[in-house]
Structures are given as structure tokens and as C-alpha cells.
N, C-alpha and C. Protein backbone atom coordinates (compact mmCIF):
# COMPACT_ATOMS: atom_id res chain seq x y z
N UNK A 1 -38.09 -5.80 7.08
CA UNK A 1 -36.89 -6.00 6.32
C UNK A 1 -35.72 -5.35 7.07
N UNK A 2 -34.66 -6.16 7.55
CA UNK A 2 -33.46 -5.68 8.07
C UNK A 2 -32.54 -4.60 7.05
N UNK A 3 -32.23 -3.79 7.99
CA UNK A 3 -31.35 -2.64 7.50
C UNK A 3 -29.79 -3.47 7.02
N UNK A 4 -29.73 -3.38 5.80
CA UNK A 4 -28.12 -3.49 5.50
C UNK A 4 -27.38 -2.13 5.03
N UNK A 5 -26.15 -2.84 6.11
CA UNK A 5 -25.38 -1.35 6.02
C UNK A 5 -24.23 -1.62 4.37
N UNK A 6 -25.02 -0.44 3.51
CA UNK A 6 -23.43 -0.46 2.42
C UNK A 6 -22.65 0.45 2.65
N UNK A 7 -21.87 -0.54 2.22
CA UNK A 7 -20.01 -0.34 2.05
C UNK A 7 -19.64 1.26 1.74
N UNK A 8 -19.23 2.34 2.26
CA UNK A 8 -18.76 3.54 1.67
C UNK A 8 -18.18 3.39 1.19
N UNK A 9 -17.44 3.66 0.22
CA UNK A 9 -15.93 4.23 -0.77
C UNK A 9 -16.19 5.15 -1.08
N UNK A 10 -15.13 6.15 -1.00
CA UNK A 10 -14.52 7.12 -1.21
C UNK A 10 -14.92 7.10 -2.51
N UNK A 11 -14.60 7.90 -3.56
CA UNK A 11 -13.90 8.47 -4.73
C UNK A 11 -12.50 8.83 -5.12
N UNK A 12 -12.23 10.09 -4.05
CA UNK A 12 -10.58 10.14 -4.34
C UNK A 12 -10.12 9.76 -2.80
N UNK A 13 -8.43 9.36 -3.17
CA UNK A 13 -7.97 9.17 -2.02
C UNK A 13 -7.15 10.25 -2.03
N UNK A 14 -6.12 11.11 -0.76
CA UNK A 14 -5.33 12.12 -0.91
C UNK A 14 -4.26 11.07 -0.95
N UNK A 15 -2.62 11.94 -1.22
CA UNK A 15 -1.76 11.17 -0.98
C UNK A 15 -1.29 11.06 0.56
N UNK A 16 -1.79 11.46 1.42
CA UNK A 16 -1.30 11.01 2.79
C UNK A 16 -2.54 9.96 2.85
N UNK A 17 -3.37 9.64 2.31
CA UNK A 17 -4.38 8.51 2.72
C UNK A 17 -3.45 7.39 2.25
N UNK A 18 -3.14 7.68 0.98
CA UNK A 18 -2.73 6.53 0.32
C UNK A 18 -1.53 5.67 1.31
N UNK A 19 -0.44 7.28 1.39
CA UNK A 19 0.77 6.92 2.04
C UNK A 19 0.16 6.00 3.18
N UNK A 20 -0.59 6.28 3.90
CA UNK A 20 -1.09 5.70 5.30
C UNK A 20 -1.84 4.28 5.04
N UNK A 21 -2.06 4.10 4.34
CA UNK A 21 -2.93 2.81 3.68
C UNK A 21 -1.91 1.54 3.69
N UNK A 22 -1.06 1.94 2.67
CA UNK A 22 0.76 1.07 2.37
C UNK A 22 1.16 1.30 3.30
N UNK A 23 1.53 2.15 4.59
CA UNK A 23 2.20 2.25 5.19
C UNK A 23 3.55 2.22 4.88
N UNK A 24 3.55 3.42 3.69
CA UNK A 24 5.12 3.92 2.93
C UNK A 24 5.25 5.63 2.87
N UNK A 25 6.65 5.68 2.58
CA UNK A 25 6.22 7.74 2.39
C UNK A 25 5.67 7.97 1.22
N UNK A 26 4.94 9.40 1.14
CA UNK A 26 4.40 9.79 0.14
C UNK A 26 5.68 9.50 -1.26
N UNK A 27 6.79 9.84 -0.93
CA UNK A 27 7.76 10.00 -1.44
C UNK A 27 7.99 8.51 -2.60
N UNK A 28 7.65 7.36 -1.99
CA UNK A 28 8.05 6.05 -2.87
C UNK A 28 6.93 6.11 -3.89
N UNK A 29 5.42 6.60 -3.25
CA UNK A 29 4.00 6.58 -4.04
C UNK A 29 4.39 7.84 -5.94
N UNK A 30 5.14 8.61 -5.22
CA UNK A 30 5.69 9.68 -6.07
C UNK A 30 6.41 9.09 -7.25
N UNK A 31 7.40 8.23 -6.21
CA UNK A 31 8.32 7.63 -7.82
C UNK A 31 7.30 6.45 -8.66
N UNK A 32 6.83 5.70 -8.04
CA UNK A 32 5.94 5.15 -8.43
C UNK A 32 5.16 5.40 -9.75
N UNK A 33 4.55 6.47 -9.55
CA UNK A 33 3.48 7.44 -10.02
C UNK A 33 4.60 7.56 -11.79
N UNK A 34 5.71 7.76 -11.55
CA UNK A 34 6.69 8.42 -12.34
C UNK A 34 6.62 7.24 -13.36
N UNK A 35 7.62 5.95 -12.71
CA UNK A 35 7.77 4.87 -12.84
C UNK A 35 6.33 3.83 -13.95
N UNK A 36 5.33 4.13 -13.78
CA UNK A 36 4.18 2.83 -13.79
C UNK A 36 3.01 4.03 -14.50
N UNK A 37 3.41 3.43 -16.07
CA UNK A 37 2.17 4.16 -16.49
C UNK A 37 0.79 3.98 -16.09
N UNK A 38 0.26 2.65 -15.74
CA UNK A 38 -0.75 2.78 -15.00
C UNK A 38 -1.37 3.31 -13.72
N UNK A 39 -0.48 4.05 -13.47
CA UNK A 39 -0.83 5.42 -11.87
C UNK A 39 -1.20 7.01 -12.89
N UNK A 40 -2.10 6.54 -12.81
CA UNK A 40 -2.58 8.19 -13.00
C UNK A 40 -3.55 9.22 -12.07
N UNK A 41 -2.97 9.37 -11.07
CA UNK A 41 -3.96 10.18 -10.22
C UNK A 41 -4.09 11.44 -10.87
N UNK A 42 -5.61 11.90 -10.49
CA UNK A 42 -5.78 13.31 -10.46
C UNK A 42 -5.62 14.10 -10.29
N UNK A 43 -4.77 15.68 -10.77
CA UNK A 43 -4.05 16.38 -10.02
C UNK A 43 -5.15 17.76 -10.12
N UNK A 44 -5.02 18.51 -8.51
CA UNK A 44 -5.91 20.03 -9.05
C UNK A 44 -5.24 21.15 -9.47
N UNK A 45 -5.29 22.23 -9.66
CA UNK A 45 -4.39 23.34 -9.85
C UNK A 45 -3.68 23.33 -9.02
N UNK A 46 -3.73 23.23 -8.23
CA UNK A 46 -2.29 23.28 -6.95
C UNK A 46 -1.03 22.10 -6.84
N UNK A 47 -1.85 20.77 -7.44
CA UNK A 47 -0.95 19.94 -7.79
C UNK A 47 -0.62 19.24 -6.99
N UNK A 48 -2.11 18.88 -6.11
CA UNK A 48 -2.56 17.78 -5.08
C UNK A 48 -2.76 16.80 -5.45
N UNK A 49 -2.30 15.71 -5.71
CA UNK A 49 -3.01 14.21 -6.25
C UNK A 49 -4.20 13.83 -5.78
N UNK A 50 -4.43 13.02 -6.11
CA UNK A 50 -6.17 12.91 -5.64
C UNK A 50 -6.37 10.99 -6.76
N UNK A 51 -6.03 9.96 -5.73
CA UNK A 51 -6.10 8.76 -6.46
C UNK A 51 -7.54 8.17 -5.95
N UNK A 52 -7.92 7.17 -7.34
CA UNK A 52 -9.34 6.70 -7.96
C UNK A 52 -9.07 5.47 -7.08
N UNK A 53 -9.99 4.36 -6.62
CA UNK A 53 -9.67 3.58 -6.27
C UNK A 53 -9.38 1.89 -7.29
N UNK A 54 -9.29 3.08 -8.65
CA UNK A 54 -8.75 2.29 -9.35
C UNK A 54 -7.04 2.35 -9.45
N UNK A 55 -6.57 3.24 -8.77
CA UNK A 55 -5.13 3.88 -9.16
C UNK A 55 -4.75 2.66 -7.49
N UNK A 56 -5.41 3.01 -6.60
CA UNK A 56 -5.11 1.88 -5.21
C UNK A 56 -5.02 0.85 -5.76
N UNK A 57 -6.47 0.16 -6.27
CA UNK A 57 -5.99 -1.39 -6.73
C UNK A 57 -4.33 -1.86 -7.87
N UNK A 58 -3.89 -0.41 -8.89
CA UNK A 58 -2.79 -0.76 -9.14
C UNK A 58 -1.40 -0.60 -8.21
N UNK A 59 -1.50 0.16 -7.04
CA UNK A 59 -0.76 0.16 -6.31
C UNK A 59 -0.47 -0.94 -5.73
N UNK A 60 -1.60 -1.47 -5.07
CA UNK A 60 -1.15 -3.11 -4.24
C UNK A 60 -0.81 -4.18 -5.74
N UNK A 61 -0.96 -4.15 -6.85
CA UNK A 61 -0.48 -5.18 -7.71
C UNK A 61 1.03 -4.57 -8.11
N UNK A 62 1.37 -3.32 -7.93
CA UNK A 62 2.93 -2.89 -7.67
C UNK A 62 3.45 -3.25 -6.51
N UNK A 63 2.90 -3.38 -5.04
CA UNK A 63 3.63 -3.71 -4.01
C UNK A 63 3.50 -5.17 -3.83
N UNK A 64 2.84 -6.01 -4.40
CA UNK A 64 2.89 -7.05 -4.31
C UNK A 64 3.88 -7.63 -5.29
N UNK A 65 3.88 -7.04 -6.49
CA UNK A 65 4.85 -7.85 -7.37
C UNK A 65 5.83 -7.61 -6.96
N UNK A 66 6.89 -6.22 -6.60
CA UNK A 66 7.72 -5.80 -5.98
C UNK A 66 8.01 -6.04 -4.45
N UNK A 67 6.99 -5.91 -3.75
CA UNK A 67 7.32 -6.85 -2.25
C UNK A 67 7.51 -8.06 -2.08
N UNK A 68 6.77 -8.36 -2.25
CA UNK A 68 5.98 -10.27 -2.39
C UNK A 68 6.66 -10.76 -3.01
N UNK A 69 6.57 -10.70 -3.91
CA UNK A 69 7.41 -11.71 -5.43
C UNK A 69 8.69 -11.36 -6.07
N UNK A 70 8.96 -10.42 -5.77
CA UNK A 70 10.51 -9.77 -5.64
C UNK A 70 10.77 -9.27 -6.99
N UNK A 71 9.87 -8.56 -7.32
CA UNK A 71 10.63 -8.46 -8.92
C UNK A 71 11.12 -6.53 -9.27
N UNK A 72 11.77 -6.51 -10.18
CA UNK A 72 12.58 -5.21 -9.62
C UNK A 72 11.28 -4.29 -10.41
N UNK A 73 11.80 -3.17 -10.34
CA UNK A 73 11.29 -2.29 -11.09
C UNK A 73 10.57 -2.62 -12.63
N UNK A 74 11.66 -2.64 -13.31
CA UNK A 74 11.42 -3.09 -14.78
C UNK A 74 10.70 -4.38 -14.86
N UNK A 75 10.59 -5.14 -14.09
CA UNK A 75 10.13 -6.45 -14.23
C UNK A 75 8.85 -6.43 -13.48
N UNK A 76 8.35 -5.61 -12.47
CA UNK A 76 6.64 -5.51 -12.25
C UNK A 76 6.14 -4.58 -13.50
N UNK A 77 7.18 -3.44 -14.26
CA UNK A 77 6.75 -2.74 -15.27
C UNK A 77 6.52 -3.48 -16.49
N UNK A 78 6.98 -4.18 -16.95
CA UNK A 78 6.85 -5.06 -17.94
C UNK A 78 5.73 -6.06 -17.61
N UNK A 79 5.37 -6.84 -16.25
CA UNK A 79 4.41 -7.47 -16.42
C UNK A 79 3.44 -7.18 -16.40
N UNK A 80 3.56 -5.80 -15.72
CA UNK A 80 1.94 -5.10 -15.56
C UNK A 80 1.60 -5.06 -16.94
N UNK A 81 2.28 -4.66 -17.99
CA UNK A 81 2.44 -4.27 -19.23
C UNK A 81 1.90 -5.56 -20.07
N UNK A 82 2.05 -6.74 -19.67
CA UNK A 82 1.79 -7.86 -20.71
C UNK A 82 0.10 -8.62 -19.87
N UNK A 83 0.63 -8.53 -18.66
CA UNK A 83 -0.73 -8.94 -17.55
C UNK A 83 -1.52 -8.35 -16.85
N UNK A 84 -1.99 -6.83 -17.61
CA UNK A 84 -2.83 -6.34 -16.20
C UNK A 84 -4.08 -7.06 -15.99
N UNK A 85 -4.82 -7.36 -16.55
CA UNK A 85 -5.91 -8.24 -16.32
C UNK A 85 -5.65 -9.72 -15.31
N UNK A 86 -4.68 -10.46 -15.73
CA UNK A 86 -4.35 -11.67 -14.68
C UNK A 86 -4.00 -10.57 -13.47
N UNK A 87 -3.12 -9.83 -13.39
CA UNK A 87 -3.03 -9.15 -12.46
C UNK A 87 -3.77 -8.84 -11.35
N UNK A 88 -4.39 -7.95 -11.91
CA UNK A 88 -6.23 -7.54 -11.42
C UNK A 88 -6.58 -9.01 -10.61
N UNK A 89 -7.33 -10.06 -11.41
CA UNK A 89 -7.63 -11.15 -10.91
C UNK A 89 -7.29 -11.64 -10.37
N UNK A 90 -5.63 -11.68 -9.85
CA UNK A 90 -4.82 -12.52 -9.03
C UNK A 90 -5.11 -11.63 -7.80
N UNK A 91 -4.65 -10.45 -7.51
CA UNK A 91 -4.56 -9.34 -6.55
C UNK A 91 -6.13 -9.58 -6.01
N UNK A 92 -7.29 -9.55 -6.67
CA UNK A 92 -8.38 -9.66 -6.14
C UNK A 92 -8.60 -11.34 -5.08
N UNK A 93 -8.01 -11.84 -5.99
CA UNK A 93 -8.11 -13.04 -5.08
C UNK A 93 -7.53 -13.29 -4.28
N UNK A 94 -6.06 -12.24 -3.65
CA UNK A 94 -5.47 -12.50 -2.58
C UNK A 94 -6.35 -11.34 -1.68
N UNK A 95 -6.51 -10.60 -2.11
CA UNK A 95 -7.55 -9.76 -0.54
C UNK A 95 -8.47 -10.47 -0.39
N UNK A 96 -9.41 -11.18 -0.83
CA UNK A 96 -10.72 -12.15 -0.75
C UNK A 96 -9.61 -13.09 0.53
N UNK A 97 -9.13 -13.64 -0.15
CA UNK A 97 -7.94 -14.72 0.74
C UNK A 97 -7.87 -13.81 2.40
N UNK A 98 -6.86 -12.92 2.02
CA UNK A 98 -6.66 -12.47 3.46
C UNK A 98 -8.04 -11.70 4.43
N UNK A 99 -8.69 -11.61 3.08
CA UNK A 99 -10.11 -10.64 4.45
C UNK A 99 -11.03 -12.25 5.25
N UNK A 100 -10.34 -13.17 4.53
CA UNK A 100 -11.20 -14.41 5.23
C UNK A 100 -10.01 -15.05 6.12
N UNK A 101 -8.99 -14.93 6.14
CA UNK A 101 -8.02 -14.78 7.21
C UNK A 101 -8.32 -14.42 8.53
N UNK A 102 -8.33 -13.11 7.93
CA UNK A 102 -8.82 -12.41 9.05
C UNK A 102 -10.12 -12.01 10.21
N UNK A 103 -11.31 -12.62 9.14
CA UNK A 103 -11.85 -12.97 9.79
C UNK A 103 -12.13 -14.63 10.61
N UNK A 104 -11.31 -15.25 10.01
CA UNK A 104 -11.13 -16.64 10.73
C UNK A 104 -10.47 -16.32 12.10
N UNK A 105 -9.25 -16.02 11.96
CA UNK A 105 -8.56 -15.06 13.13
C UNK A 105 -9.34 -14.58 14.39
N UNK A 106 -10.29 -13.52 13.58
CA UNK A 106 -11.46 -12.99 15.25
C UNK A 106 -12.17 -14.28 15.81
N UNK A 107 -12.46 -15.08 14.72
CA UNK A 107 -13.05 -16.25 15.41
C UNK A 107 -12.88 -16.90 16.31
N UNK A 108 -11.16 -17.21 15.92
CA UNK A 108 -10.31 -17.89 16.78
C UNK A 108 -9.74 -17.39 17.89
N UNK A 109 -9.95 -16.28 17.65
CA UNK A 109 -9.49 -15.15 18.97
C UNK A 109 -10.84 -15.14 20.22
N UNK A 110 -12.23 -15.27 19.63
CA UNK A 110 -13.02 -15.35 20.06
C UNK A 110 -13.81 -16.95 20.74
N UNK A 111 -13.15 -17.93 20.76
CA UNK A 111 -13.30 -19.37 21.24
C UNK A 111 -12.79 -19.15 22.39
């Protein structure tokens, strides 16, 4: 029986992981956090965040509604608010989308 390798994940992410992930400053993840009741990272006594990779998956459905689709503040806050579930489902189906992108890509890189 062949060895399959599983997937690691983390548990928590720090906020310089996160920052480095988006490739944004800690600083926008901050207002964010403020902004979007659905960010609730973990904080320790010192008052280190520490995000679930459930708090990531609401991050990319904030940078996507707000990058991507252009909608301001109040208006990814409000839809998160009426749609997190389509949300969720939509966002999942665009990384499925782009991780098969990308691997089409090596393919094509590889012909």
C-alpha cells in the first residue's frame, strides 16, 4: 500500500503569517479584525493574535468582496451579514478554480 502524504494545517496562524499570506500589513488585518464581526482571533495574555483557519477563510471572503468585487466596507459588512454561507461556498469554489489553474499552468509550463 502506497504512502499518502496528508495535508498539514496548522491550528493557529500568527499575525505576520497571516500578514504574509494576503500579502498586506499587519496593520489593514487589525482594522479588519475591528471592522467584521466575523474575525475573531485568539488573543494570549500578551495580546498576540493567534487566527483559526476559520478566521483565514473569512479573511479571503473580505478581500475578495472588497478587492475583487469592489464593494466598500459597509457593503462586504452587510453581506457577510445576510450571506455567510453563499459566501463560504462561493470563496470555496474559487480556490478549487484557481488551485486547478494552477496546476494546469505547470502542465503547460511543462510541454
Amino acid at each position: 500500500m502506497p504512502y499518502k502524504e496528508h495535508e498539514i494545517s496548522k491550528m493557529y496562524y500568527t499575525m505576520g503569517e497571516v500578514a504574509a499570506i494576503f500579502d498586506v500589513n499587519q496593520s489593514l488585518i487589525r482594522f479588519y479584525e475591528k471592522e467584521f464581526d466575523v474575525l475573531q482571533p485568539k488573543k494570549n495574555k500578551k495580546g498576540n493574535r493567534y487566527f483559526t483557519p476559520e478566521d483565514i477563510e473569512h479573511l479571503r471572503i473580505i478581500f475578495h468582496l472588497i478587492r475583487d468585487k469592489g464593494y466598500t466596507i459597509n457593503g462586504a459588512r452587510e453581506h457577510l451579514k445576510k450571506n455567510i454561507d453563499a459566501s463560504r461556498e462561493s470563496q470555496r469554489v474559487i480556490d478549487s478554480l484557481e488551485s486547478i489553474k494552477r496546476f494546469l499552468l505547470e502542465v503547460r509550463e511543462q510541454l
